[in-house]
Protein backbone atom coordinates (compact mmCIF):
# COMPACT_ATOMS: atom_id res chain seq x y z
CA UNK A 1 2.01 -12.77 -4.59
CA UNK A 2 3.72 -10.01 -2.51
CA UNK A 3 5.98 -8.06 -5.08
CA UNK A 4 8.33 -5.90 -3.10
CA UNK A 5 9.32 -2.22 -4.08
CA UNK A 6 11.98 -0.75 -1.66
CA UNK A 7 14.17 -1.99 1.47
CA UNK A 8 14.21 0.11 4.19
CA UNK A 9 17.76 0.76 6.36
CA UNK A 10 18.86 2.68 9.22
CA UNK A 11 21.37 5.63 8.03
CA UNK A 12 22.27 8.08 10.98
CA UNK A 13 19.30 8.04 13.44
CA UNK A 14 16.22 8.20 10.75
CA UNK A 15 15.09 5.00 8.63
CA UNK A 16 15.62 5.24 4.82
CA UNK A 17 13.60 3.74 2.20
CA UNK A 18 14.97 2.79 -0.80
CA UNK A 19 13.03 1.99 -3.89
CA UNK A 20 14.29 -1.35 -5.42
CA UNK A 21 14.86 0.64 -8.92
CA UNK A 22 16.80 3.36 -7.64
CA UNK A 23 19.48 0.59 -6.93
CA UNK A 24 22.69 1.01 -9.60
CA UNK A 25 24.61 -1.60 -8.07
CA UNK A 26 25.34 -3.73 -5.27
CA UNK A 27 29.24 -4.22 -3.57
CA UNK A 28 29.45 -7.40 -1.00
CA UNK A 29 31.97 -7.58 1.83
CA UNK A 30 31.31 -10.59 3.77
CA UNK A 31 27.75 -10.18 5.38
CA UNK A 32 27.43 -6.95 4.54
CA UNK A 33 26.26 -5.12 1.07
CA UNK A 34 26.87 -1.81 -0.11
CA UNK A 35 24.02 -1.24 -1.72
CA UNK A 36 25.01 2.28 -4.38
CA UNK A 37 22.16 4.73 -5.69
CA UNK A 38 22.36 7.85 -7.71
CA UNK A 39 23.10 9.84 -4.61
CA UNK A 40 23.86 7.60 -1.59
CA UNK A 41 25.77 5.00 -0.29
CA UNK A 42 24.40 2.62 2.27
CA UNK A 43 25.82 -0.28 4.41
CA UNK A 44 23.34 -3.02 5.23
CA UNK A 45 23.69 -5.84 7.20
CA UNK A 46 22.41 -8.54 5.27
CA UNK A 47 23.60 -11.31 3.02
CA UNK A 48 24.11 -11.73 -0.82
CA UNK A 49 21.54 -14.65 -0.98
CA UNK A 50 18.74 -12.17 1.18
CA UNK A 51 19.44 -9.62 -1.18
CA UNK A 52 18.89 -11.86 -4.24
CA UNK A 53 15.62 -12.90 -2.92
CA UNK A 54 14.41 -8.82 -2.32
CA UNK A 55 15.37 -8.04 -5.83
CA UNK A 56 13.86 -9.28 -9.21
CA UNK A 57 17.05 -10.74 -10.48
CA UNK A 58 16.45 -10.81 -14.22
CA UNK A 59 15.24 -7.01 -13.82
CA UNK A 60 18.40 -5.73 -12.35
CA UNK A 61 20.97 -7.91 -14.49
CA UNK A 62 18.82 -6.63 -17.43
CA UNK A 63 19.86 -2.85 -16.32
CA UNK A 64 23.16 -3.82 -15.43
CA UNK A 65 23.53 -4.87 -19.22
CA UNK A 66 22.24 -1.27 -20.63
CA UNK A 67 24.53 0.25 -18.52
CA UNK A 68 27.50 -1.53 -19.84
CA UNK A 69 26.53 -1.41 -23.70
C-alpha cells in the first residue's frame, strides 16, 4: 500500500512540496483548491474528489475537530 506524505505544486518558477500534515485547511472554487498552511497559500489545479483521495480523510477531519474545540 502506497501511503502518500506531501503534494507537490508549482508556485512562481520552483516546485513546492507540501507535507500532507502541514495542511490547516482546504478552500474549493470550482476546479481549483486553495490549499492554506501555516505560512502559505497555494492555488492548485485539481478537484475536490482528487484531493479527497491524496489525503487520509478521517486524519484531517479529526484535526479539523481539535481546532474547533
Amino acid at each position: 500500500m502506497l501511503i502518500r506524505i506531501s503534494i507537490f505544486t508549482k508556485k512562481k518558477n520552483s516546485l513546492k512540496k507540501i507535507a500532507l500534515q502541514d495542511i490547516v485547511y482546504i478552500e474549493v472554487e470550482n476546479r481549483y483548491c486553495n490549499i492554506f498552511t501555516e505560512n502559505e497559500k497555494f492555488l492548485i489545479q485539481i478537484s475536490l474528489n482528487k484531493i479527497r483521495k491524496l489525503i487520509d480523510e478521517k486524519k484531517f477531519i479529526s484535526k479539523l475537530e481539535k481546532c474547533f474545540k
